[in-house]
PDB file of N, CA and C in Angstrom:
ATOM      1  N   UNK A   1       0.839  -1.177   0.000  1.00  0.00           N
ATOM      2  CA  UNK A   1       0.000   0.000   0.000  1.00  0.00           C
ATOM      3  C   UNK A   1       0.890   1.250   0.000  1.00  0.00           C
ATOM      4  N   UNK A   2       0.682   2.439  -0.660  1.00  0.00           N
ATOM      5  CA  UNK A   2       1.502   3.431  -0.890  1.00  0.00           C
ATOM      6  C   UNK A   2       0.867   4.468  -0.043  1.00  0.00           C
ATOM      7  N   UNK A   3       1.420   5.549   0.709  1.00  0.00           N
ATOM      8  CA  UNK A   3       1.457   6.577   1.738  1.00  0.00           C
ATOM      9  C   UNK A   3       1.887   7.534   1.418  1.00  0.00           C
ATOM     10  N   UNK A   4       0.741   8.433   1.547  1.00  0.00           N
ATOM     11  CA  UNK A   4       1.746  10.202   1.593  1.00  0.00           C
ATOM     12  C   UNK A   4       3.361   9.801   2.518  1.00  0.00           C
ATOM     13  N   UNK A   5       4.028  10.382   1.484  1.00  0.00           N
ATOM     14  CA  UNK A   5       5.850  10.499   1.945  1.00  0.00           C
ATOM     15  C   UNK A   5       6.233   9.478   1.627  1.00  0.00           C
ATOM     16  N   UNK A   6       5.774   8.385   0.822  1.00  0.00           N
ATOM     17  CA  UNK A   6       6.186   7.417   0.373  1.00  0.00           C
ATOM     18  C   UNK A   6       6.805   7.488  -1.217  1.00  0.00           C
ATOM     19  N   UNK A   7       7.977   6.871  -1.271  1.00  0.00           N
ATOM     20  CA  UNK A   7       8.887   7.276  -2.330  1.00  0.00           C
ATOM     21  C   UNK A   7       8.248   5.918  -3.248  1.00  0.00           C
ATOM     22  N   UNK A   8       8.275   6.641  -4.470  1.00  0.00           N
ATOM     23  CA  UNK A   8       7.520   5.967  -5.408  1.00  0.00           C
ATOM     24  C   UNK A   8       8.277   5.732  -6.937  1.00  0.00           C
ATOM     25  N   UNK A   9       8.385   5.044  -7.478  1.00  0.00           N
ATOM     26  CA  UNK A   9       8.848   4.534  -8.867  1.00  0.00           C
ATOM     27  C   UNK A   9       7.718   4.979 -10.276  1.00  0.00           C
ATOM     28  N   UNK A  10       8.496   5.820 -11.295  1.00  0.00           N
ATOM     29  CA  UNK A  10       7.450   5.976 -12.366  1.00  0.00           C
ATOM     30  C   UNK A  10       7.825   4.910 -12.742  1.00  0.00           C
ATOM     31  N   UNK A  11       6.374   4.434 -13.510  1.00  0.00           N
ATOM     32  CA  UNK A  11       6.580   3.063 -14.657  1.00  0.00           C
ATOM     33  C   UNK A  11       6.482   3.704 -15.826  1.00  0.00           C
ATOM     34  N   UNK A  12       6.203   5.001 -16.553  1.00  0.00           N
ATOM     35  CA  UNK A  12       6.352   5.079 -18.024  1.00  0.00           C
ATOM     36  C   UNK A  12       7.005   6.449 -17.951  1.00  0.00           C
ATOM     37  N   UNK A  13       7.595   6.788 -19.371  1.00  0.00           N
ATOM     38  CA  UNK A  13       8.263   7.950 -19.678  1.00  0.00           C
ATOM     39  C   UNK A  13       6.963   8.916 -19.701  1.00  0.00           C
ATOM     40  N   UNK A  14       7.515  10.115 -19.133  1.00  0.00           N
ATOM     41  CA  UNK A  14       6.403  11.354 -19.702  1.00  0.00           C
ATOM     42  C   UNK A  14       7.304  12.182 -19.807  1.00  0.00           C
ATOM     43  N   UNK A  15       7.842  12.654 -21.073  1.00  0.00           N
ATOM     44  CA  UNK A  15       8.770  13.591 -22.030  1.00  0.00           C
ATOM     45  C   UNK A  15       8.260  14.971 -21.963  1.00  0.00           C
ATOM     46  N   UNK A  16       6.829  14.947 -21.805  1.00  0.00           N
ATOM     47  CA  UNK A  16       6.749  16.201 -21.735  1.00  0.00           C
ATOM     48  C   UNK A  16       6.974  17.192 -20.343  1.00  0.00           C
ATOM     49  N   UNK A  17       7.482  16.003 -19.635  1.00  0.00           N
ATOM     50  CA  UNK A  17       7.759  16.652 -17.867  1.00  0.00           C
ATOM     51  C   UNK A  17       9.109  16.188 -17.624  1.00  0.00           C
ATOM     52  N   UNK A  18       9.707  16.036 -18.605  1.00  0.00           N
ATOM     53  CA  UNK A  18      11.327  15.754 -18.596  1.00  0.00           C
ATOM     54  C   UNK A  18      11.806  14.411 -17.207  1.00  0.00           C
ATOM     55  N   UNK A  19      10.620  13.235 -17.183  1.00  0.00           N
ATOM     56  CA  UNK A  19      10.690  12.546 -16.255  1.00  0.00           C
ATOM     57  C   UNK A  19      11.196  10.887 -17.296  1.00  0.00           C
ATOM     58  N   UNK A  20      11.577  10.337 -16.978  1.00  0.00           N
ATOM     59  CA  UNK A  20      11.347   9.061 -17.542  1.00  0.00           C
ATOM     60  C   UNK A  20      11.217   7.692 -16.652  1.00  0.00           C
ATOM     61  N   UNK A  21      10.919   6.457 -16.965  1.00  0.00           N
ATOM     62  CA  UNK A  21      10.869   5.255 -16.397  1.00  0.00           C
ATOM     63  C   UNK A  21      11.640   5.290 -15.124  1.00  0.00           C
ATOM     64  N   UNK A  22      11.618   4.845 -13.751  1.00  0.00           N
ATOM     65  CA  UNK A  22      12.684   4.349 -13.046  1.00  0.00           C
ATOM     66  C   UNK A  22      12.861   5.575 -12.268  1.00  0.00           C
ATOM     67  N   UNK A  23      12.314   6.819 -12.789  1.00  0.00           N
ATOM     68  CA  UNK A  23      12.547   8.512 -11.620  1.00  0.00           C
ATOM     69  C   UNK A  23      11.573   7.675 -10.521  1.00  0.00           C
ATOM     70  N   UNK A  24      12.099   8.485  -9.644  1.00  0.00           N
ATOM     71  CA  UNK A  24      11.769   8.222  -7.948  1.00  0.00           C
ATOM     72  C   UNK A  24      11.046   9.578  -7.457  1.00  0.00           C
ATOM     73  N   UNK A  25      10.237   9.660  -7.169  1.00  0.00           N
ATOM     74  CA  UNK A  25       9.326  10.649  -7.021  1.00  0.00           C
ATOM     75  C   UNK A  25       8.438  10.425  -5.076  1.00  0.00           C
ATOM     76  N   UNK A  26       7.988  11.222  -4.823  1.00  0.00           N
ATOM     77  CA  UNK A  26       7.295  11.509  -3.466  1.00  0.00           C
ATOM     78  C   UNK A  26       6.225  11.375  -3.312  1.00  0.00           C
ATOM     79  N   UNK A  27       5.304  10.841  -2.798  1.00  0.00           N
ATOM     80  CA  UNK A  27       4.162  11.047  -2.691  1.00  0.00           C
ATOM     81  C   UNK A  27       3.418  12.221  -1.961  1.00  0.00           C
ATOM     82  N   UNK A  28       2.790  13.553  -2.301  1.00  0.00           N
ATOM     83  CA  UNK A  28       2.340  14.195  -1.429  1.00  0.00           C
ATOM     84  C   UNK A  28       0.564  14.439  -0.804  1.00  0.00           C
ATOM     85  N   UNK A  29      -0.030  13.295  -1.478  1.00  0.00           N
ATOM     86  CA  UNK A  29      -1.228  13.152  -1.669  1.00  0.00           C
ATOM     87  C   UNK A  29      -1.484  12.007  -2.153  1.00  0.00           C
ATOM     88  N   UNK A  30      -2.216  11.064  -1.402  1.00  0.00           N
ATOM     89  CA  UNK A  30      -3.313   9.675  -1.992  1.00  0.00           C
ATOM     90  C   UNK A  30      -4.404  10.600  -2.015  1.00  0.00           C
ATOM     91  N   UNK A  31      -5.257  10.471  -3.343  1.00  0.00           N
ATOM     92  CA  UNK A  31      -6.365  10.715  -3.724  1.00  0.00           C
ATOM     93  C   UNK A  31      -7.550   9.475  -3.546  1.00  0.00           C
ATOM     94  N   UNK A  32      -8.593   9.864  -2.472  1.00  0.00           N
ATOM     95  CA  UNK A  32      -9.761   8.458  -2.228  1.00  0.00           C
ATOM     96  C   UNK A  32     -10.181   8.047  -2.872  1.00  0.00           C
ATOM     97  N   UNK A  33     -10.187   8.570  -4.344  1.00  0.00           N
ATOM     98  CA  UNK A  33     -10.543   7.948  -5.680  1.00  0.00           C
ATOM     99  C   UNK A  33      -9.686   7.093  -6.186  1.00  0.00           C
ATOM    100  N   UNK A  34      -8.469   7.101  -5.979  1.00  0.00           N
ATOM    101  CA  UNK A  34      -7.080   6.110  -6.421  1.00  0.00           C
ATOM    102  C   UNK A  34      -6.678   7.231  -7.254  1.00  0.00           C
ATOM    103  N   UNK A  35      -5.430   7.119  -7.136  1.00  0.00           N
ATOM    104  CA  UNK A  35      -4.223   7.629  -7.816  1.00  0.00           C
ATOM    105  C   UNK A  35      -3.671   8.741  -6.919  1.00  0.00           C
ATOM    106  N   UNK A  36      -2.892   9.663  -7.402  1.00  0.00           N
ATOM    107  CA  UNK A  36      -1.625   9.813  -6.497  1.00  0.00           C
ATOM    108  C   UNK A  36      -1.037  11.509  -7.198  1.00  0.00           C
ATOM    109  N   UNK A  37      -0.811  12.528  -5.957  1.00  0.00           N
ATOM    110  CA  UNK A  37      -0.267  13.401  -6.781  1.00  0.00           C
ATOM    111  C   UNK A  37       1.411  13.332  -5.906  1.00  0.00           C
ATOM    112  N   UNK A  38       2.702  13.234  -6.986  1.00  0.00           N
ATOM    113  CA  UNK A  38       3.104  13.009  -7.030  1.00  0.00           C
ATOM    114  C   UNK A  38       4.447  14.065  -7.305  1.00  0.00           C
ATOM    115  N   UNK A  39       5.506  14.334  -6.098  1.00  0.00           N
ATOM    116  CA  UNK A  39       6.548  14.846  -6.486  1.00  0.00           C
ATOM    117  C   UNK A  39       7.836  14.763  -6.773  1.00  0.00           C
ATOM    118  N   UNK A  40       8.296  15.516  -8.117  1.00  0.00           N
ATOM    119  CA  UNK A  40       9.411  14.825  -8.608  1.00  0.00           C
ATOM    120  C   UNK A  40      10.907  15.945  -8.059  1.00  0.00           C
ATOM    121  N   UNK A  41      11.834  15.986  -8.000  1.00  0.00           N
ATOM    122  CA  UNK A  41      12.528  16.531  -7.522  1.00  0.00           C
ATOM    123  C   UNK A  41      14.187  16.334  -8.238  1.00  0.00           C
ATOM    124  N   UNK A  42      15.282  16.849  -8.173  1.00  0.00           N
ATOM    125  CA  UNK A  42      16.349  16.994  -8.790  1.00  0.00           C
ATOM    126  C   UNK A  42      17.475  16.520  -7.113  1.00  0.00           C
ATOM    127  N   UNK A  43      18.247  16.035  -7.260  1.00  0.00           N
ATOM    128  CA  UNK A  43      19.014  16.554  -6.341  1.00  0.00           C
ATOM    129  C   UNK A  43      19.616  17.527  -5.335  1.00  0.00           C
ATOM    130  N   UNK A  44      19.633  17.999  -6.389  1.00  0.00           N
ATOM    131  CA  UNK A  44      19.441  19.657  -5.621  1.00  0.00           C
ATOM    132  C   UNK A  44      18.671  20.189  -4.579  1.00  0.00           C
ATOM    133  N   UNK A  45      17.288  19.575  -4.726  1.00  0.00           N
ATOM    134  CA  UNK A  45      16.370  19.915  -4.126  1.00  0.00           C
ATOM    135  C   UNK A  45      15.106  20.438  -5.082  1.00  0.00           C
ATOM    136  N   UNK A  46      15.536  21.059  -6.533  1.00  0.00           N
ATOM    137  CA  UNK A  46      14.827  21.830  -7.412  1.00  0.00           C
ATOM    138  C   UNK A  46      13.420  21.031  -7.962  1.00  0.00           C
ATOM    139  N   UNK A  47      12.416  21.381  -7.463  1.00  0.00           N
ATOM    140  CA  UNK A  47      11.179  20.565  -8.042  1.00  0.00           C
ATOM    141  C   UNK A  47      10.633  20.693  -9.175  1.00  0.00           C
ATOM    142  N   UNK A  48      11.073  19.575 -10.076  1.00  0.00           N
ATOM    143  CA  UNK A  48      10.957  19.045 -11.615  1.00  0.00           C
ATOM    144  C   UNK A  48       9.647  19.505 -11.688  1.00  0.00           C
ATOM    145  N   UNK A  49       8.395  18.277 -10.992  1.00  0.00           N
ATOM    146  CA  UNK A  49       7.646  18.526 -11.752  1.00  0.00           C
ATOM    147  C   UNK A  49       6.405  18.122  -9.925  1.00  0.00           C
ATOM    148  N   UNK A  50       5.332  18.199 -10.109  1.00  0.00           N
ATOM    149  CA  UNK A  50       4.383  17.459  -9.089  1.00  0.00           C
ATOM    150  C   UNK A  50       3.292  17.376 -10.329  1.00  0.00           C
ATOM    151  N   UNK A  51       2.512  16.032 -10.044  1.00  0.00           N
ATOM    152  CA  UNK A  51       1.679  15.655 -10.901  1.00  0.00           C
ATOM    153  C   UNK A  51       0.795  14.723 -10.554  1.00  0.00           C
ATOM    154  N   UNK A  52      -0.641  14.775 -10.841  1.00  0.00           N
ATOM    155  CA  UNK A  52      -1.353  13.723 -10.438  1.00  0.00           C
ATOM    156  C   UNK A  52      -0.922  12.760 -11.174  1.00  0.00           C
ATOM    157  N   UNK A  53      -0.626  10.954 -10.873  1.00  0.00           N
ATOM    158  CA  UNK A  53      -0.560  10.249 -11.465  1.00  0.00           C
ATOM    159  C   UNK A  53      -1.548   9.269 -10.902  1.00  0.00           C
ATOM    160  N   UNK A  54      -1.757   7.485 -12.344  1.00  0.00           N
ATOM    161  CA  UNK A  54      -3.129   7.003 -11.858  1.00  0.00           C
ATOM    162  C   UNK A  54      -1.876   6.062 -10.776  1.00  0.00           C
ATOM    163  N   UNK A  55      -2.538   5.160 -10.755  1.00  0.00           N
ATOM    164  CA  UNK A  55      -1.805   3.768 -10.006  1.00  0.00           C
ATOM    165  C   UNK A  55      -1.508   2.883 -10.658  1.00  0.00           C
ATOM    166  N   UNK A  56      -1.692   2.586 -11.899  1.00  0.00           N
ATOM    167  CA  UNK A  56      -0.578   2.401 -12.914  1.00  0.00           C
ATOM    168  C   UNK A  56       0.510   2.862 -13.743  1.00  0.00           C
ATOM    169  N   UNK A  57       0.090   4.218 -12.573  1.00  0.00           N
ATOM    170  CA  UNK A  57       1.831   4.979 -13.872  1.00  0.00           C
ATOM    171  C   UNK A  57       3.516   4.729 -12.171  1.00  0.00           C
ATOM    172  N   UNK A  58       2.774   4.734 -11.571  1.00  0.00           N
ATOM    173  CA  UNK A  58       3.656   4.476 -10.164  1.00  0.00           C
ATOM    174  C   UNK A  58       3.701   3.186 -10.061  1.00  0.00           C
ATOM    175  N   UNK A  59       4.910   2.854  -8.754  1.00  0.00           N
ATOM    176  CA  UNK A  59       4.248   1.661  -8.048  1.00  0.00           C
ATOM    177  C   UNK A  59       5.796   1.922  -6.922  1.00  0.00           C
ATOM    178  N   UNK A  60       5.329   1.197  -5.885  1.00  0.00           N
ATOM    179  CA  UNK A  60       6.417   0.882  -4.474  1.00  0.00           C
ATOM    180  C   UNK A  60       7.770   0.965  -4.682  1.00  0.00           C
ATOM    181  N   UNK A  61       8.732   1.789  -3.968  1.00  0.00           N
ATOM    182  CA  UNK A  61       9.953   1.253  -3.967  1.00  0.00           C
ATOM    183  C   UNK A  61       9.850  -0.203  -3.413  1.00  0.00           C
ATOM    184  N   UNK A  62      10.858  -1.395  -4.190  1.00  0.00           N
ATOM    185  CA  UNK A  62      11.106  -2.728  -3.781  1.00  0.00           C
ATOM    186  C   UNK A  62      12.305  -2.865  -3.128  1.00  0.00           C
ATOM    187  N   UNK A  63      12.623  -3.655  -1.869  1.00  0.00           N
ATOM    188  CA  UNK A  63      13.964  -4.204  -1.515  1.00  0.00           C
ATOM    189  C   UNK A  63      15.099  -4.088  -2.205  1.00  0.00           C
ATOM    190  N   UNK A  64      16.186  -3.663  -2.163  1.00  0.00           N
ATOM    191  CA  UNK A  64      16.896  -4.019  -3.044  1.00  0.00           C
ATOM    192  C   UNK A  64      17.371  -2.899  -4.304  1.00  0.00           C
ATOM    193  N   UNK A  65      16.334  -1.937  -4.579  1.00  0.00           N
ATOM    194  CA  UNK A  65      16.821  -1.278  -5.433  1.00  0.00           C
ATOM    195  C   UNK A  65      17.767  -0.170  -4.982  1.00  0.00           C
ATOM    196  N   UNK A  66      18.267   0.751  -5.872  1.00  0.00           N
ATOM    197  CA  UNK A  66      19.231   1.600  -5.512  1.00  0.00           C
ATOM    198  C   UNK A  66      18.602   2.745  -6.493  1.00  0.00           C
ATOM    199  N   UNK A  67      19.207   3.967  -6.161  1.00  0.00           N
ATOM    200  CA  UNK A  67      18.744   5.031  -6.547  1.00  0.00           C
ATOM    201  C   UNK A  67      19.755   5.216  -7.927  1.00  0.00           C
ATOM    202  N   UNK A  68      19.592   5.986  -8.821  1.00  0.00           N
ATOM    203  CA  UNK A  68      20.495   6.027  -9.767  1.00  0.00           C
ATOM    204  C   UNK A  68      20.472   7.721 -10.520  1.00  0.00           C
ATOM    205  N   UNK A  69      21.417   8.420 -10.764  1.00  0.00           N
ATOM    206  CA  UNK A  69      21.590   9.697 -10.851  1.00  0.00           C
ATOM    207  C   UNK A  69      21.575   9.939 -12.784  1.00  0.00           C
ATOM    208  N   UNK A  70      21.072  10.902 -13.382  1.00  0.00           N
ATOM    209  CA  UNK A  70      20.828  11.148 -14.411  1.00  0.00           C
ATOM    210  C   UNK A  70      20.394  12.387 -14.515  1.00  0.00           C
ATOM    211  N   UNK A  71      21.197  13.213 -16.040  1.00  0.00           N
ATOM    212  CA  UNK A  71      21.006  14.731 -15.864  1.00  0.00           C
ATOM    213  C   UNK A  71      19.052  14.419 -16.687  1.00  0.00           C
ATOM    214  N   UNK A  72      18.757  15.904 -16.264  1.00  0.00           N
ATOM    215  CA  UNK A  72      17.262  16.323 -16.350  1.00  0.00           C
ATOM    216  C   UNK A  72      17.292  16.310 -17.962  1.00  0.00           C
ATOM    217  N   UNK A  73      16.170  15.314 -18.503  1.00  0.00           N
ATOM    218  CA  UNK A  73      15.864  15.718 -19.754  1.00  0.00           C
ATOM    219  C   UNK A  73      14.688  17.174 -20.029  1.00  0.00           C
ATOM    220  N   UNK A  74      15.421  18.049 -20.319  1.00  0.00           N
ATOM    221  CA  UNK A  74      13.962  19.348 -20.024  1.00  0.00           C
ATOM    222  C   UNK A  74      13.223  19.358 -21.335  1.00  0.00           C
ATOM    223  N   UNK A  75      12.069  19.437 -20.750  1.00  0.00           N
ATOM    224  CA  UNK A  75      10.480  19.480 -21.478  1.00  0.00           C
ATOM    225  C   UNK A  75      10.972  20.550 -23.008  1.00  0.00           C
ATOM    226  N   UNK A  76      10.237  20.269 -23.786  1.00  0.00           N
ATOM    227  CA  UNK A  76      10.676  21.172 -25.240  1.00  0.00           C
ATOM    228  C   UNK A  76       9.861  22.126 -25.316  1.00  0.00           C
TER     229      UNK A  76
END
């Protein structure tokens, strides 16, 4: 089950928010309808993007994974 402040995995690219597959994003809102608004962030601290997503565009950090660093593809 996923929780506000719960770090979350995108499952698809969205190019037009300079995010792709595998970004790690925040949860700052479960919506009682399902789905999730969702914040994305830079290292820095600089906030990419926040976005409602459904519950198939997310899903759980799993055991085991590791975080992985990549420059910002920016929106055109």
């Amino acid at each position: 089950m996923i929780r506000e402040l719960d770090d979350v995995v995108l499952e698809c690219d969205l190019p037009e928010h300079g995010l792709a597959r595998g970004d790690v994003g925040t949860v700052v809102l479960v919506h009682e309808t399902g789905g999730y608004e969702v914040e994305f962030t830079a290292l820095d601290g600089e906030t990419v993007a926040v976005l409602t997503l459904a519950n198939s565009q997310v899903r759980g950090v799993r055991a085991g994974e590791i975080a992985h660093a990549r420059g910002l593809a920016r929106a055109a």
